[in-house]
N, C-alpha and C. Protein backbone atom coordinates (compact mmCIF):
# COMPACT_ATOMS: atom_id res chain seq x y z
N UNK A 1 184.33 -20.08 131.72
CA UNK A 1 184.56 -18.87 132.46
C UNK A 1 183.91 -19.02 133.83
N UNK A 2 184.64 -18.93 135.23
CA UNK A 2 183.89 -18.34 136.20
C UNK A 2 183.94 -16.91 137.05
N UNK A 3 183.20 -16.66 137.40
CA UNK A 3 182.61 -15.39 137.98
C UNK A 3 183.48 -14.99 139.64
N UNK A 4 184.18 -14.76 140.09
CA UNK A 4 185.17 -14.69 141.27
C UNK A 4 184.05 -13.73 141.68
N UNK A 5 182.91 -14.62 142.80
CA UNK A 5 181.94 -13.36 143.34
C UNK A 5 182.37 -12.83 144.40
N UNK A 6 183.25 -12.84 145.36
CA UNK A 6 184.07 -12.08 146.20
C UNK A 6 184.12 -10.66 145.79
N UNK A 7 184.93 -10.55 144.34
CA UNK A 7 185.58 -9.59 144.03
C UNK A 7 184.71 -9.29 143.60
N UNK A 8 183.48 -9.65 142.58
CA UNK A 8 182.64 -8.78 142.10
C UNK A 8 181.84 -8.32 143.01
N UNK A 9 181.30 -8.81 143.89
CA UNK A 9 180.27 -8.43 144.82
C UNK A 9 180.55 -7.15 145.48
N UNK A 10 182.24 -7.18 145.66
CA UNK A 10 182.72 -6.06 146.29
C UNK A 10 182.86 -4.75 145.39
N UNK A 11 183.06 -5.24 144.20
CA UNK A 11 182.58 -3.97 143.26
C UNK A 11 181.48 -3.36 143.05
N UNK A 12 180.90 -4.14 143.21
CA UNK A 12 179.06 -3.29 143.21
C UNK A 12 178.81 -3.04 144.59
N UNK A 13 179.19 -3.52 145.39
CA UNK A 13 178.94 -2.54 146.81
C UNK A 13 180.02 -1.15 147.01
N UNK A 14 181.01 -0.93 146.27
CA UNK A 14 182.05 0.08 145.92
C UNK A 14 181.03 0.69 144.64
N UNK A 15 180.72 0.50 143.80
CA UNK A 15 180.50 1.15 142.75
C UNK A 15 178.96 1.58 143.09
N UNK A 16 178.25 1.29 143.78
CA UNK A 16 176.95 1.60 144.41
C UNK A 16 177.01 2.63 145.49
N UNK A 17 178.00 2.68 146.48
CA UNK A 17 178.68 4.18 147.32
C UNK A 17 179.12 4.85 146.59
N UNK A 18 179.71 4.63 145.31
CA UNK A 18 180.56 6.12 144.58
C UNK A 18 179.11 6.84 144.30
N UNK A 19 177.82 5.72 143.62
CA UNK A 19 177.03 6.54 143.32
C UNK A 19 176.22 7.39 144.68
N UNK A 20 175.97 6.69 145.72
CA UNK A 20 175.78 7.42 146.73
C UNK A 20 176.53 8.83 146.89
N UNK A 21 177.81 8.77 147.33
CA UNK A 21 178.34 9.60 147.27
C UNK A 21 178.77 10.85 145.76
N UNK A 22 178.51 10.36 145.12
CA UNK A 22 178.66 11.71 143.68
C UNK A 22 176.89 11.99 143.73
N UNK A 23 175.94 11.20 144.34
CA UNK A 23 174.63 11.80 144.21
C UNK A 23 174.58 12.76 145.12
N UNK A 24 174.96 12.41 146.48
CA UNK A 24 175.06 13.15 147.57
C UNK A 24 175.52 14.71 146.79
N UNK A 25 176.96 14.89 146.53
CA UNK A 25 177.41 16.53 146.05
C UNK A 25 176.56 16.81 144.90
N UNK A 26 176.33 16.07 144.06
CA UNK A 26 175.20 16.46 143.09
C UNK A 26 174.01 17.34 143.82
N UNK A 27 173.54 16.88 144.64
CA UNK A 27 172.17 17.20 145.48
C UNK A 27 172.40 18.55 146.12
N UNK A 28 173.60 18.55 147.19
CA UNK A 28 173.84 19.35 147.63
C UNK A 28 174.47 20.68 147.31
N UNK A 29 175.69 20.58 146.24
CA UNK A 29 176.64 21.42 145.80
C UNK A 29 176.78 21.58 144.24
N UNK A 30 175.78 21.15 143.65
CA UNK A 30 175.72 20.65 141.86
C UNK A 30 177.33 19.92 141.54
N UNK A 31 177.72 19.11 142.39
CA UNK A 31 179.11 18.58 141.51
C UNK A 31 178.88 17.62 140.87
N UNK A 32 180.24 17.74 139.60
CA UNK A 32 179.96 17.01 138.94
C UNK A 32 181.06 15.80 138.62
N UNK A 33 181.29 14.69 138.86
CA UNK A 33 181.97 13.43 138.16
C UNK A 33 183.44 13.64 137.51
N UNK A 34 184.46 13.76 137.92
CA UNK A 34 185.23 13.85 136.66
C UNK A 34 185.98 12.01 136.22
N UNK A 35 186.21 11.47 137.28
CA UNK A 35 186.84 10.33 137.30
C UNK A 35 186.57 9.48 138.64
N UNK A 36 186.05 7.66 138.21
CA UNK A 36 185.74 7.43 139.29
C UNK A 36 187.36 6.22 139.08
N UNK A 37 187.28 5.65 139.97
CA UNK A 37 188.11 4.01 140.20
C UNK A 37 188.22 2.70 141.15
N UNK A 38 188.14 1.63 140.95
CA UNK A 38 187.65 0.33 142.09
C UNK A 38 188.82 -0.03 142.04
N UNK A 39 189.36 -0.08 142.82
CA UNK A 39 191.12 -0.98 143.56
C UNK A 39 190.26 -2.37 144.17
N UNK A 40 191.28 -3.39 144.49
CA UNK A 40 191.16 -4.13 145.11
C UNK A 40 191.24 -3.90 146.68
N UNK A 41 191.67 -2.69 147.54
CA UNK A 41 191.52 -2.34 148.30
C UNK A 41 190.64 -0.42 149.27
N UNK A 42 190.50 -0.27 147.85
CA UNK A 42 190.40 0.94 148.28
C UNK A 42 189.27 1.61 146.71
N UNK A 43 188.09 2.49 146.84
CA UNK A 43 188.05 3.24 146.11
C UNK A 43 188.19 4.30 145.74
N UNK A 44 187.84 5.38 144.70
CA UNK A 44 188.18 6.96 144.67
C UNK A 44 187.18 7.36 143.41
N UNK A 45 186.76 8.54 144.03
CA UNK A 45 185.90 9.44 143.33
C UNK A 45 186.54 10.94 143.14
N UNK A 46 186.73 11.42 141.74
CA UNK A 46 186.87 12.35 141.53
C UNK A 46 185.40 13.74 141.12
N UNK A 47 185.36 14.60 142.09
CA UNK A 47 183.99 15.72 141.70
C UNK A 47 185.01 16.86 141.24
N UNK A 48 184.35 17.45 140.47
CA UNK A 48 184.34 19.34 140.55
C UNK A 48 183.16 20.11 140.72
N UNK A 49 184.10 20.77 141.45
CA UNK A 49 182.69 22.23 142.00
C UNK A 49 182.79 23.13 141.27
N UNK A 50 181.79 23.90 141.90
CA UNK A 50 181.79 25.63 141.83
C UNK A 50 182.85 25.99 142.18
N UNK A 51 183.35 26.89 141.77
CA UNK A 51 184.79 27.41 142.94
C UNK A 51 184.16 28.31 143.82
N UNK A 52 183.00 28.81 143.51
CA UNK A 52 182.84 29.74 144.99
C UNK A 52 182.32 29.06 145.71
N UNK A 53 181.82 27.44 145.57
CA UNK A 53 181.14 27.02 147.18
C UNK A 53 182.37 26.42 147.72
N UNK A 54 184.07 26.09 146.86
CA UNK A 54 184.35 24.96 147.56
C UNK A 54 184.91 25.21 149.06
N UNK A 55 185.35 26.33 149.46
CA UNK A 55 185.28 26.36 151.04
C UNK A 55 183.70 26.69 151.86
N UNK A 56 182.99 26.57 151.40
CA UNK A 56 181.57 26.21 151.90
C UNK A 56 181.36 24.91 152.43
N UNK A 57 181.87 23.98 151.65
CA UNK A 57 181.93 22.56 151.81
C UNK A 57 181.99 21.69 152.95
N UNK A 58 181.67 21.49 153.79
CA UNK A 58 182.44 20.20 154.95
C UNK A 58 182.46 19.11 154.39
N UNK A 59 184.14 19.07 154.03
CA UNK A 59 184.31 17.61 153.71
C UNK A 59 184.52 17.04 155.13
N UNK A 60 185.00 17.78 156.10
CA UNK A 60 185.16 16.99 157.37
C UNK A 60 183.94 16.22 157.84
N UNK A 61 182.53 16.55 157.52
CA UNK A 61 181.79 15.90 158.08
C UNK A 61 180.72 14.88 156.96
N UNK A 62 182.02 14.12 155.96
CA UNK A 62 181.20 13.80 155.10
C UNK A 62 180.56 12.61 155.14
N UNK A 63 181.73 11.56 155.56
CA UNK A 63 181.69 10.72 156.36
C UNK A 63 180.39 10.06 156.86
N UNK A 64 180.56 11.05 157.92
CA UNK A 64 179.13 11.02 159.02
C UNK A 64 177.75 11.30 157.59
N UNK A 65 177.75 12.41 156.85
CA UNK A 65 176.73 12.40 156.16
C UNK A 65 176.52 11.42 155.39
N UNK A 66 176.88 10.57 154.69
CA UNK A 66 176.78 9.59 153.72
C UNK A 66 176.60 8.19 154.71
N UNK A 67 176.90 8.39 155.73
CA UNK A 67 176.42 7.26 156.59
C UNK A 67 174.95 7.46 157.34
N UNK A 68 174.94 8.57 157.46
CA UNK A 68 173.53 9.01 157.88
C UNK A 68 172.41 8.82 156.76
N UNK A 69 172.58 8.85 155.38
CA UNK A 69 172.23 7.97 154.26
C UNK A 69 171.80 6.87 154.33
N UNK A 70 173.16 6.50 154.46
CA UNK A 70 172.83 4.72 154.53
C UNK A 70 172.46 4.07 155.70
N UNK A 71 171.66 4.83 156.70
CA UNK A 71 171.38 4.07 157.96
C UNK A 71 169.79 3.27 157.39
N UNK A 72 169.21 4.04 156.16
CA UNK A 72 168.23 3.55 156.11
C UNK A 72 168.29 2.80 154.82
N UNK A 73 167.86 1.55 154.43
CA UNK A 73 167.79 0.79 153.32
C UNK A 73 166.89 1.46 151.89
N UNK A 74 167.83 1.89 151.19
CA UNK A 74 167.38 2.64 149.26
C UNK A 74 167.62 1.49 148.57
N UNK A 75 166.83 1.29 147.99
CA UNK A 75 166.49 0.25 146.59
C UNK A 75 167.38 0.80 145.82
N UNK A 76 167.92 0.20 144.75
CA UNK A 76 168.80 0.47 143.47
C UNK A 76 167.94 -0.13 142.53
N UNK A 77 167.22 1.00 141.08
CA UNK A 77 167.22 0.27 140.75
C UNK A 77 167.58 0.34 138.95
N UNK A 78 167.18 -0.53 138.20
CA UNK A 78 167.87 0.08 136.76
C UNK A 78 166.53 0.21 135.66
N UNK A 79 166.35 1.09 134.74
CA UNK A 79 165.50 1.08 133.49
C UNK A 79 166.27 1.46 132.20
N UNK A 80 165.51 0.65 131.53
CA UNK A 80 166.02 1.95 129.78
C UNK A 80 165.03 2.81 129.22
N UNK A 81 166.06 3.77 129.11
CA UNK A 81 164.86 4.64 128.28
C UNK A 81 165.82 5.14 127.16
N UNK A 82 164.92 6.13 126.37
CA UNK A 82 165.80 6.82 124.82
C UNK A 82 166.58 7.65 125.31
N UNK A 83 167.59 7.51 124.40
CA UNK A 83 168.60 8.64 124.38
C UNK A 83 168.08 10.13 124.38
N UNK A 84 167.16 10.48 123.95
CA UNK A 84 166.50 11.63 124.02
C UNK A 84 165.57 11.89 125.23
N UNK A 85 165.02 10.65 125.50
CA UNK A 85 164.34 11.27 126.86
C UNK A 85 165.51 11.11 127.98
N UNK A 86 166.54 10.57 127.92
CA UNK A 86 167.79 10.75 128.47
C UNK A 86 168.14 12.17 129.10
N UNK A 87 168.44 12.64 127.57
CA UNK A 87 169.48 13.77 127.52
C UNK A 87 168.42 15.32 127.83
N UNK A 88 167.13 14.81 128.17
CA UNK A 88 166.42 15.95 128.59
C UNK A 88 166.09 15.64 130.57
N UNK A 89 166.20 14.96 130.61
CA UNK A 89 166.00 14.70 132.43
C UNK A 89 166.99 15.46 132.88
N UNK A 90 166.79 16.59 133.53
CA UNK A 90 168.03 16.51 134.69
C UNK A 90 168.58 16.39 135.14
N UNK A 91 170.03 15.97 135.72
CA UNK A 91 171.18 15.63 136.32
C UNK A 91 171.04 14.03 135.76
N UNK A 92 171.00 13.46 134.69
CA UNK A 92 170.90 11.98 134.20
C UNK A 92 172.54 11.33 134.21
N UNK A 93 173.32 12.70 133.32
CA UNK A 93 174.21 12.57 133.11
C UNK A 93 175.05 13.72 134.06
N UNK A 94 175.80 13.04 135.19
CA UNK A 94 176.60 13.68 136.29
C UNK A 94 177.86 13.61 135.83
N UNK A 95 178.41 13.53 135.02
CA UNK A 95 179.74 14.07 134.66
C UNK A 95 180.25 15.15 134.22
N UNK A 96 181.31 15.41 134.01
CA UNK A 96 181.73 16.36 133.36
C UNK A 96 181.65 16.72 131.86
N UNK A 97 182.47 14.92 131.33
CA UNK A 97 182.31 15.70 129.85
C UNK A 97 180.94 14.11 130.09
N UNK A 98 180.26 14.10 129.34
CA UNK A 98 179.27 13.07 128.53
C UNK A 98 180.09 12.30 127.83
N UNK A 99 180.33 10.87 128.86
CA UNK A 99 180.68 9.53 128.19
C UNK A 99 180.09 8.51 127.43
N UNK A 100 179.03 8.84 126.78
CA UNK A 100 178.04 7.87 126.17
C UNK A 100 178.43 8.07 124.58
N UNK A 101 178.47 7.06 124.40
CA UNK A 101 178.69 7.21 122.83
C UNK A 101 177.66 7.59 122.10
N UNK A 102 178.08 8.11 120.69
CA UNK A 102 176.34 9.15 120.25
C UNK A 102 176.05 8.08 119.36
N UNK A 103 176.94 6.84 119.38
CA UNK A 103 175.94 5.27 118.60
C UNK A 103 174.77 4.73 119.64
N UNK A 104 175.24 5.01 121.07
CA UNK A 104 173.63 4.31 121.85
C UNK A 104 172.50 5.29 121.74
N UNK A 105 171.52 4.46 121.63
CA UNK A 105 170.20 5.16 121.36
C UNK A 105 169.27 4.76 122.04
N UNK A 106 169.44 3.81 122.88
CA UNK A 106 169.31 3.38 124.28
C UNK A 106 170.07 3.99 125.82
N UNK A 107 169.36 4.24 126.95
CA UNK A 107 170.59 4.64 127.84
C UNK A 107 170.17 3.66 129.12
N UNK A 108 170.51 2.96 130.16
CA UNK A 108 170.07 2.28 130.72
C UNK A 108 170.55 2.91 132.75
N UNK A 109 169.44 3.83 133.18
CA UNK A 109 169.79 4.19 134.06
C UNK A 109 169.45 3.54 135.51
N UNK A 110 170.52 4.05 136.37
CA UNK A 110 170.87 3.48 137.70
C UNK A 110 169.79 4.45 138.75
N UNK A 111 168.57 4.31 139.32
CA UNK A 111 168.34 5.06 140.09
C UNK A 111 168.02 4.54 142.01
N UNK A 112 168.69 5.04 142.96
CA UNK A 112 168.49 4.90 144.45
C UNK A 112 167.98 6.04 144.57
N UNK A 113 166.81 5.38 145.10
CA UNK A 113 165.00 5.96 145.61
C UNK A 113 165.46 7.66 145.14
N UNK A 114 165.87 8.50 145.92
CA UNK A 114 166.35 10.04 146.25
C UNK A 114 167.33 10.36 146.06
N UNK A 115 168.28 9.43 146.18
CA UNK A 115 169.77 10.02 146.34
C UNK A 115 170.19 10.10 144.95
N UNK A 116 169.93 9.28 143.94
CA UNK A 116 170.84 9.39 142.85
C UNK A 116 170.13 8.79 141.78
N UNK A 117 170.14 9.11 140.25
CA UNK A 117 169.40 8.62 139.19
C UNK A 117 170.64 9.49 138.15
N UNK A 118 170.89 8.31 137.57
CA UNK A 118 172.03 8.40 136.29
C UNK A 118 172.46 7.54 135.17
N UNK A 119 172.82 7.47 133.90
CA UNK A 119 173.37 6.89 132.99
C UNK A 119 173.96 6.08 133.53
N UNK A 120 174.56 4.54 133.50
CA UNK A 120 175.70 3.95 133.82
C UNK A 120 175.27 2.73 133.65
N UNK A 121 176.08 1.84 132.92
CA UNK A 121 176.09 0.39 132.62
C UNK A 121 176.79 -0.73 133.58
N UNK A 122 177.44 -0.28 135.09
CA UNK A 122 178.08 -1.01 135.84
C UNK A 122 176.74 -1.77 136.76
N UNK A 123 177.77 -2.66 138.00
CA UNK A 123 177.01 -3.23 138.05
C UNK A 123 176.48 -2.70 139.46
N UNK A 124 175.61 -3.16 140.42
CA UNK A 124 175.07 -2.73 141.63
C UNK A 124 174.24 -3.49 143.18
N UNK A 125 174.60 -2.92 143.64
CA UNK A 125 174.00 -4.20 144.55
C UNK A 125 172.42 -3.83 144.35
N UNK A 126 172.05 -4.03 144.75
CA UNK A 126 170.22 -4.37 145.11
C UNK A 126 169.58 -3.08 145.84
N UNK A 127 170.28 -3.39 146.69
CA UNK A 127 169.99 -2.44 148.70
C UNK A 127 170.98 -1.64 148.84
N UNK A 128 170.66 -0.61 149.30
CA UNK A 128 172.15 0.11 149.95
C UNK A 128 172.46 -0.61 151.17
N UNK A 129 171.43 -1.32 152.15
CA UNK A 129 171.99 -2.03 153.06
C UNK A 129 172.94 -2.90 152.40
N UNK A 130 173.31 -3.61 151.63
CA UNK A 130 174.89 -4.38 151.31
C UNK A 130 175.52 -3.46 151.28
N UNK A 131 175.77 -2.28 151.28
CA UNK A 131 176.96 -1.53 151.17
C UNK A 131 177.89 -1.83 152.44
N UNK A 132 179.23 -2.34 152.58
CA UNK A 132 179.63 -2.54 153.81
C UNK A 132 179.96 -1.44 154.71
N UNK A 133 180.10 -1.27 155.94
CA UNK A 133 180.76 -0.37 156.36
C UNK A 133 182.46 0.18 156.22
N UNK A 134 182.11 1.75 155.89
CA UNK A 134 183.13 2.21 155.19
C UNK A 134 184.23 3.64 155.60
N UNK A 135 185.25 3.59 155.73
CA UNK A 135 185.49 4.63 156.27
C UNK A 135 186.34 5.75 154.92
N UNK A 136 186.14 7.00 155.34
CA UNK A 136 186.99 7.60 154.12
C UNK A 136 188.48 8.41 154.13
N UNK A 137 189.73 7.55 153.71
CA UNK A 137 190.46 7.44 153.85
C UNK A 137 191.45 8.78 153.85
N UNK A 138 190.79 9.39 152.46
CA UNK A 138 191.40 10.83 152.76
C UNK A 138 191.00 11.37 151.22
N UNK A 139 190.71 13.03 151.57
CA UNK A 139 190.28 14.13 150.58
C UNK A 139 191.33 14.79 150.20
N UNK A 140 191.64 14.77 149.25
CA UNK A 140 192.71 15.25 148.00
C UNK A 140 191.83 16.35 147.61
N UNK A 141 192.74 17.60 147.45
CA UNK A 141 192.55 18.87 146.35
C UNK A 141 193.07 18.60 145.48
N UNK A 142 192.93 18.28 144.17
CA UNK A 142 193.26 18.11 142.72
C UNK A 142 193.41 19.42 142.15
N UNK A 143 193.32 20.07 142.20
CA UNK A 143 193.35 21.63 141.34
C UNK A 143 192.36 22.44 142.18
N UNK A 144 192.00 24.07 141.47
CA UNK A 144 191.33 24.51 142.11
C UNK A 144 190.01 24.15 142.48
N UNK A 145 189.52 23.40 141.88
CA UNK A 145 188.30 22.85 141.88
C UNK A 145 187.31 21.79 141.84
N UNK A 146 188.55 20.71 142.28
CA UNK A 146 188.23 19.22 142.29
C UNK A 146 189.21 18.70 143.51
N UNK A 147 188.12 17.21 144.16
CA UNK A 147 188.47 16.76 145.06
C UNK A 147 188.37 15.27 145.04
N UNK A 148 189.65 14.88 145.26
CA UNK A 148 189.69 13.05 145.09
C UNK A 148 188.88 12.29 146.72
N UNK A 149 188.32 11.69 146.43
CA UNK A 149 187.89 11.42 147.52
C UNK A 149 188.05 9.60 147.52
N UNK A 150 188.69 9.14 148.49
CA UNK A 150 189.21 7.65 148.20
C UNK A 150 188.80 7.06 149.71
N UNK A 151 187.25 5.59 149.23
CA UNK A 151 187.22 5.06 150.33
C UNK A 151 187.55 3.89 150.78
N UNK A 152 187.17 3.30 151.44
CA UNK A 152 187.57 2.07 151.90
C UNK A 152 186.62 1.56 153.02
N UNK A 153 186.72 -0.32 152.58
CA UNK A 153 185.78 -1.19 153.22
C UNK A 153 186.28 -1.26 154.87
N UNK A 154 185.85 -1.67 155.61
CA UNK A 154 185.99 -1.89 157.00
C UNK A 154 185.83 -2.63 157.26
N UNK A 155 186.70 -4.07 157.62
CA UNK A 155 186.58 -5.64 158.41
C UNK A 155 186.55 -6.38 157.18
């Protein structure tokens, strides 16, 4: 078997911004996760809100916020702990419904410094500095209360 690190590398710098970005509305707006996805060209994050903040929102200036993030270098990093001291932390689990199977009894979480601490077994870069520069391609209304948000690498 070999490892095509191109493509993986580029997944964990994609899958390391989704978490940026779903920590970001977490922080700000309590949203929560419904569906994420890694293309070979492009990614997408699905949140739901509140319905009364979602015209509160600037998605127009989100962009700029999540880059204003990443101007400064956040560690990523990972631990395990119990399923029980899991499922009592706070925002651990940012989804909607709880994807963990009730056989792990282990949970092995992803945390960058402030921005984000969560369940998830993918993989990650190191630094948010590897994250490449990224622009965001366009915000989808999904229903009343969810928004696709799909980005993309630059150069």
């Amino acid at each position: 078997m070999q490892i095509d690190w191109t493509w993986r590398y580029q997944n964990m710098q994609y899958h390391t911004l989704l978490h940026v970005i779903s920590g970001y509305f977490y922080q700000h707006y309590n949203a929560l996760a419904t569906s994420s996805q890694i293309e070979k060209e492009h990614a997408r994050l699905e949140l739901s809100f509140s319905p009364d903040i979602m015209e509160e929102i600037p998605f127009d200036q989100l962009e700029q916020s999540i880059k204003k993030i990443l101007a400064q270098p956040h560690n990523v990093y990972t631990k395990t702990i119990s399923r029980a001291e899991a499922e009592q932390k706070v925002g651990v689990i940012k989804t909607v419904i709880n994807l963990l199977p009730a056989s792990l009894n282990e949970i092995r979480i992803v945390q960058i410094n402030d921005i984000d601490e969560q369940g998830c077994g993918g993989t990650h870069v190191s630094n948010t500095n590897e994250i490449k520069d990224f622009s965001i391609m366009k915000i989808q209304q999904k229903g009343p209360t969810k928004k696709r948000i799909k980005i993309q690498f630059l150069g």
